[in-house]
Protein backbone atom coordinates (compact mmCIF):
# COMPACT_ATOMS: atom_id res chain seq x y z
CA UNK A 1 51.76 -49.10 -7.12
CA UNK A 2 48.35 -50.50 -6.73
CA UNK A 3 49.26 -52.95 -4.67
CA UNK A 4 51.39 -50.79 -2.61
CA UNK A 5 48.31 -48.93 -1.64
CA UNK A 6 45.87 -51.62 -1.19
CA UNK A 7 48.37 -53.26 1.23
CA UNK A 8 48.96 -50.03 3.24
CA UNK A 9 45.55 -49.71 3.55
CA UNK A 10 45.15 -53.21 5.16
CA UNK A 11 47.76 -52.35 7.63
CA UNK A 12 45.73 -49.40 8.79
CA UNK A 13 42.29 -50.84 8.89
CA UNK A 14 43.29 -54.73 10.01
CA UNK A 15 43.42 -53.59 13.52
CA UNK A 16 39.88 -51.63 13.56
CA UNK A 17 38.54 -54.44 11.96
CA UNK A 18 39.70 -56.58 14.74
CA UNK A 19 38.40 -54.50 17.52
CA UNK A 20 34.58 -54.57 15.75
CA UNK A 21 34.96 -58.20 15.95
CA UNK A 22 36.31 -58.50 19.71
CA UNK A 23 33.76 -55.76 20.95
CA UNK A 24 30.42 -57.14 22.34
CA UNK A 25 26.93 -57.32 20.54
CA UNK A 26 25.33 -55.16 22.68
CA UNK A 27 27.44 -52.33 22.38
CA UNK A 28 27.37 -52.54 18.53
CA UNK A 29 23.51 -52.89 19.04
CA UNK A 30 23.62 -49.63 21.07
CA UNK A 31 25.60 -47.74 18.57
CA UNK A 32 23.10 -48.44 15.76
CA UNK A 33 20.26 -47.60 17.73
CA UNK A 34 22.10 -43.92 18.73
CA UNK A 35 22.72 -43.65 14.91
CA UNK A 36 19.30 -44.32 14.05
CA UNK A 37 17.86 -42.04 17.24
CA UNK A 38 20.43 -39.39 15.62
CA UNK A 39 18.87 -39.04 12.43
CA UNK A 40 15.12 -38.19 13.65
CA UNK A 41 15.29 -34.70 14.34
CA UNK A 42 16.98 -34.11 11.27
CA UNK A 43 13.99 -36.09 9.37
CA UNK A 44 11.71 -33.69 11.13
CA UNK A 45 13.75 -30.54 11.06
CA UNK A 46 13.32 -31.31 6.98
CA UNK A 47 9.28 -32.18 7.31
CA UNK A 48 9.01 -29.12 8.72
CA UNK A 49 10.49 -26.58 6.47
CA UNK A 50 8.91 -28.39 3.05
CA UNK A 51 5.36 -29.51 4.35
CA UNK A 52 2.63 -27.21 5.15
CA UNK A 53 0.22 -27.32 8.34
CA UNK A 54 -3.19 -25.65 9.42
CA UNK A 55 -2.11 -26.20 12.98
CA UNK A 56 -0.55 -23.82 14.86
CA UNK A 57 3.60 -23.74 15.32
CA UNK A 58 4.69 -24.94 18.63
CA UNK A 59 4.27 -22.19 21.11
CA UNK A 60 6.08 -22.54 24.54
CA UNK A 61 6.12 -19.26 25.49
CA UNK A 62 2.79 -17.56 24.90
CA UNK A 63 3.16 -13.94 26.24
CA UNK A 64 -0.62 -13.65 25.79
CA UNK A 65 -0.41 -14.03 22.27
CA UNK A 66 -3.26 -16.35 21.45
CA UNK A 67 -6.26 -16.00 24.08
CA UNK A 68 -9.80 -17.11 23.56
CA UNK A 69 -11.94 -15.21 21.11
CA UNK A 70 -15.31 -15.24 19.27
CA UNK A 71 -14.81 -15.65 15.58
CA UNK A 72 -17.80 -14.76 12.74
CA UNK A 73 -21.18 -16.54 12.93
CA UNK A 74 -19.84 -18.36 16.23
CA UNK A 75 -22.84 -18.76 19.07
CA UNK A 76 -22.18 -17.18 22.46
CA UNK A 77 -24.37 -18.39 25.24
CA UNK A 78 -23.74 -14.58 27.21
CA UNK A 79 -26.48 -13.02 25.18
CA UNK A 80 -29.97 -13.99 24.96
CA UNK A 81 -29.72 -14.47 21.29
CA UNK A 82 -26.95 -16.71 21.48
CA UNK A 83 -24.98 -14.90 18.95
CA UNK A 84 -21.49 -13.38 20.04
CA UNK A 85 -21.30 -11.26 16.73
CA UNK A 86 -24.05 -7.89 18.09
CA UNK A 87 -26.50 -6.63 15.41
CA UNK A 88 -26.09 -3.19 14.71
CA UNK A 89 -28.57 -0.71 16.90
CA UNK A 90 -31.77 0.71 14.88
CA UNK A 91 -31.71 3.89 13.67
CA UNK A 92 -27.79 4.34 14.29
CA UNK A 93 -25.46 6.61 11.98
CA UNK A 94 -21.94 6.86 11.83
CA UNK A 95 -20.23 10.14 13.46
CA UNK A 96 -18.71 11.40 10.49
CA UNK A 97 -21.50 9.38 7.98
CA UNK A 98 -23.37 11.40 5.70
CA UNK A 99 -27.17 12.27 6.73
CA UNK A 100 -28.65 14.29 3.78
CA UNK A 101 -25.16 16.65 4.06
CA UNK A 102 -24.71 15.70 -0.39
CA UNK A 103 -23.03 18.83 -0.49
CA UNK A 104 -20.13 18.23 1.64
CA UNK A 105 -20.04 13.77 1.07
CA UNK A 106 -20.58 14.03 -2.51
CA UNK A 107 -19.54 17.39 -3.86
CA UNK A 108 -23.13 17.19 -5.06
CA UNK A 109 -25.84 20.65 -4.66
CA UNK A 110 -29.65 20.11 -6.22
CA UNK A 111 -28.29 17.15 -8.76
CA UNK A 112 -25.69 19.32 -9.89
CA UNK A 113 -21.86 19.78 -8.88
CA UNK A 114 -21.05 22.15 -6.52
CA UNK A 115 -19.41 25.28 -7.39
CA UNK A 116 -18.87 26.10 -3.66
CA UNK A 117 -17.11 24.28 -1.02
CA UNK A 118 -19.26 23.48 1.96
CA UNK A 119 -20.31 26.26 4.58
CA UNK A 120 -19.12 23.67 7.32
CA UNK A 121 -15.51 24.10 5.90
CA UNK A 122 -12.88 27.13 5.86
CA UNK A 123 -10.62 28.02 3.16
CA UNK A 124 -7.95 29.86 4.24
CA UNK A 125 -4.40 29.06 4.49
CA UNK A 126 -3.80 26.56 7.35
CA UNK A 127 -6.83 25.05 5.44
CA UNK A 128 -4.81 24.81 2.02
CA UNK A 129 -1.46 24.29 3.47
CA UNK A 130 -3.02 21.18 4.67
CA UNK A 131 -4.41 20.20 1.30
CA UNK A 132 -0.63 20.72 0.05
CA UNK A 133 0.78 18.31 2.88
CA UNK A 134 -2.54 15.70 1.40
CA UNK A 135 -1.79 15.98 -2.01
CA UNK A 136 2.57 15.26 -1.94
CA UNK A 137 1.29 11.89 -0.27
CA UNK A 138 -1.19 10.81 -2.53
CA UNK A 139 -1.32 13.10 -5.71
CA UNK A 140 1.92 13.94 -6.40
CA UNK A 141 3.19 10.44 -7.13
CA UNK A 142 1.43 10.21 -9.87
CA UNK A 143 0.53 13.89 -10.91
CA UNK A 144 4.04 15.88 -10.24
CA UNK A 145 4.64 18.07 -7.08
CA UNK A 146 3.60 20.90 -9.73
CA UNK A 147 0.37 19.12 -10.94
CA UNK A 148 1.52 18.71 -14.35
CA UNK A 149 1.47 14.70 -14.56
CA UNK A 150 5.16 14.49 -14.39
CA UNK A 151 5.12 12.20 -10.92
CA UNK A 152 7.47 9.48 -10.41
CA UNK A 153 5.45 6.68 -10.59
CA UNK A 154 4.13 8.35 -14.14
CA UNK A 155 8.16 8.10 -14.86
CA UNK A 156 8.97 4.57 -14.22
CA UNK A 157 5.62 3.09 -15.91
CA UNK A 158 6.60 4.83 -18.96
CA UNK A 159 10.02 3.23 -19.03
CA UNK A 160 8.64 -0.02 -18.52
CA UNK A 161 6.27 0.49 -21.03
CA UNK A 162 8.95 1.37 -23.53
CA UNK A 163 11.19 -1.55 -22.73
CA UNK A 164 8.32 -4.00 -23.18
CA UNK A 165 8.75 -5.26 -19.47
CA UNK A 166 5.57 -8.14 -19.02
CA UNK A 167 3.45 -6.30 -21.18
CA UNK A 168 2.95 -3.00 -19.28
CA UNK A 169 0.47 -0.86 -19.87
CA UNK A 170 0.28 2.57 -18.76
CA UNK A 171 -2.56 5.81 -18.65
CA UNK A 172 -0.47 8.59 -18.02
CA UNK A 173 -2.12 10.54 -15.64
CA UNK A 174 -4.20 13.67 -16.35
CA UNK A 175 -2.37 17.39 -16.28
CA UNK A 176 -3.98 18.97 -13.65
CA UNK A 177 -3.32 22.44 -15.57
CA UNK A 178 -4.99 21.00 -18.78
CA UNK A 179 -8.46 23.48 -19.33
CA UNK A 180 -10.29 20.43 -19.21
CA UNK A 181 -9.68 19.73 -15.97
CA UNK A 182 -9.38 24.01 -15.00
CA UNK A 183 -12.94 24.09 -15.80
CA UNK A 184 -14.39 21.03 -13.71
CA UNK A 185 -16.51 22.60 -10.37
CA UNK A 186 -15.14 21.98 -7.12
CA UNK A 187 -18.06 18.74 -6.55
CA UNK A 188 -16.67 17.06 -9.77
CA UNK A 189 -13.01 17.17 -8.66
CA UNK A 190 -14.00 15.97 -5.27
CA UNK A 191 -16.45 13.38 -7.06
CA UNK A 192 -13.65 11.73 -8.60
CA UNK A 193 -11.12 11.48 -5.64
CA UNK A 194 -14.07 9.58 -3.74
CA UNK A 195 -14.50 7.44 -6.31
CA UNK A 196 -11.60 7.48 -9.06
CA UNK A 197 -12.03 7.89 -12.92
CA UNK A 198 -10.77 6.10 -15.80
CA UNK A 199 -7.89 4.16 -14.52
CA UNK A 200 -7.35 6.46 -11.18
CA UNK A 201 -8.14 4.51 -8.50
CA UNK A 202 -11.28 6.05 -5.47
CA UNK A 203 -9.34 7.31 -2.42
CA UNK A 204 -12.37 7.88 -0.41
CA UNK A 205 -11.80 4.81 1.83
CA UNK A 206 -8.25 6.60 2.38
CA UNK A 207 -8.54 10.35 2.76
CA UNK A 208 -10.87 11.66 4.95
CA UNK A 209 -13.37 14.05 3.88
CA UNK A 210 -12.11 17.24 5.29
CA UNK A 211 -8.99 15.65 3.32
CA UNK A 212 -10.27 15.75 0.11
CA UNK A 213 -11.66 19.08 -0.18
CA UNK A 214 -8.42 20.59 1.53
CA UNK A 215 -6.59 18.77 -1.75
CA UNK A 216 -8.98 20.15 -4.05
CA UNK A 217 -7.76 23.76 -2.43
CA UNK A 218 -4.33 23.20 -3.25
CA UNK A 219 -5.17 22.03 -6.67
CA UNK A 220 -6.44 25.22 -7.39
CA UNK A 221 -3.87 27.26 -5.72
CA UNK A 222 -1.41 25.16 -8.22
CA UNK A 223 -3.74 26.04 -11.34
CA UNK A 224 -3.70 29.60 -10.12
CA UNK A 225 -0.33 30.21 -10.10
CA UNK A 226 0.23 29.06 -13.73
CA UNK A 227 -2.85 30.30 -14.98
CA UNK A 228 -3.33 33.91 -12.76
CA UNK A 229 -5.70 36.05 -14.30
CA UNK A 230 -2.84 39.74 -14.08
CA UNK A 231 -6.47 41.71 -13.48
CA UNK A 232 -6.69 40.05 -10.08
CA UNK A 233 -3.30 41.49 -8.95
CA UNK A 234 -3.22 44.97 -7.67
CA UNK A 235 -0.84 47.24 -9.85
CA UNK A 236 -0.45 44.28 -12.72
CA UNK A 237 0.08 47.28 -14.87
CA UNK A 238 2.87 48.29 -13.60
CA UNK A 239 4.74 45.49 -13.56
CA UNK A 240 7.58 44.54 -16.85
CA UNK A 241 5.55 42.21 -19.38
CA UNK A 242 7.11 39.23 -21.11
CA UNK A 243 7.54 40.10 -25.20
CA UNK A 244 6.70 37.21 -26.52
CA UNK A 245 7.42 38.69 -30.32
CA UNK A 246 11.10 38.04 -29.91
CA UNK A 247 10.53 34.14 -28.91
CA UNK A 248 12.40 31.70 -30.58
CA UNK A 249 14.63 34.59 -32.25
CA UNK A 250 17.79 34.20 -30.37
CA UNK A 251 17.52 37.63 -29.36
């Protein structure tokens, strides 16, 4: 059987054999040299998907997408200085910077916290409607839609941190209902939105100022309506009163 095969095989590949040997050098000579020429953009097509380059890719088309440009420190021969990066003009201050306003940037009134929000700003309820829009994009996540540290992210840490995923670690996030936090003045909650506390991290370089005290609005609108004081509502009297004696009685 073996040598069936080997001897079928001979009878196919005799003749090729015999045209290699009949056809000229030259044209075997250009056949390599194609094969060879072949293989080069391949090599490079592979260089250039496992190397790495500070050069920039090649960029036929440019579609104004890289023009000339001063970078940091670089000199600039249009100014009389000879520096293209401008110093900053004496005695300058930021539109919306802080100029002895502690009150209103730093929730701050004679040292103390402020009890008040600032005169510049008006609580009503456009003004806290707003705070509510602020505080489902960056509160709630963490704190609940209700306040009551019950947000999603709060959710999914804690089931990572029971499952032992990497090592997580996890500070649930403070109940916004919780007397401690009830009792903090306006200055203090806006004090640590700026800036965070404990392992809250500062929003100030996020929410705008007007932002923050609109937030602290709607956090005590939330607080209000779980913790309502029933003298502050007109005809409270009147209305049917929860018996708490029959709790837990089945009754």
């Amino acid at each position: 059987m073996t040598n069936l095969i080997k001897q079928i095989i001979d009878d196919l590949m005799k003749p090729v054999f015999e045209d290699l040997r009949a056809t000229p050098l030259w044209i075997k000579w250009v056949v390599i040299v194609i094969t060879c020429a072949a293989t080069i953009p391949l090599a490079l097509i592979f260089r250039s998907r496992t190397s790495y380059s500070d050069k920039p890719k090649i960029h036929f088309i440019q579609n104004m997408d890289n023009q000339p440009k001063f970078v940091s420190q670089e000199p600039n021969a249009l100014f009389l200085d000879g520096r293209a990066m401008r110093p900053k003009i004496k005695g300058t201050i930021a539109q919306d910077g802080m100029a002895g306003n502690t009150h209103k940037f730093m929730g701050i009134i004679d040292g103390a916290w402020a009890d008040t929000y600032p005169p510049s700003l008006t609580v009503d309820r456009d003004f806290i409607r707003r705070g509510q829009e602020r505080f489902n994009i960056y509160c709630a996540p963490c704190h609940g839609i209700g306040g009551f540290g019950d947000g999603i992210i709060h959710k999914r840490a804690t089931q990572l941190v029971e499952t032992g995923v990497n090592g997580t670690s996890w500070v649930a996030p403070k109940n916004l209902h919780e007397e401690v936090v009830r009792e903090q003045p306006v200055g203090q909650l806006f004090n640590s939105i700026t800036n965070g506390i404990r392992t809250m991290a500062a929003y100030g370089s996020q929410i705008p100022v007007d932002d923050r005290w609109a937030i602290i609005s709607y956090m005590e609108a939330l607080q209000v309506s779980q913790n309502a004081n029933p003298d502050s509502v007109e005809g409270a009297n009147a209305l049917p009163h929860k018996d708490s004696s029959n709790e837990g009685s089945g009754e």
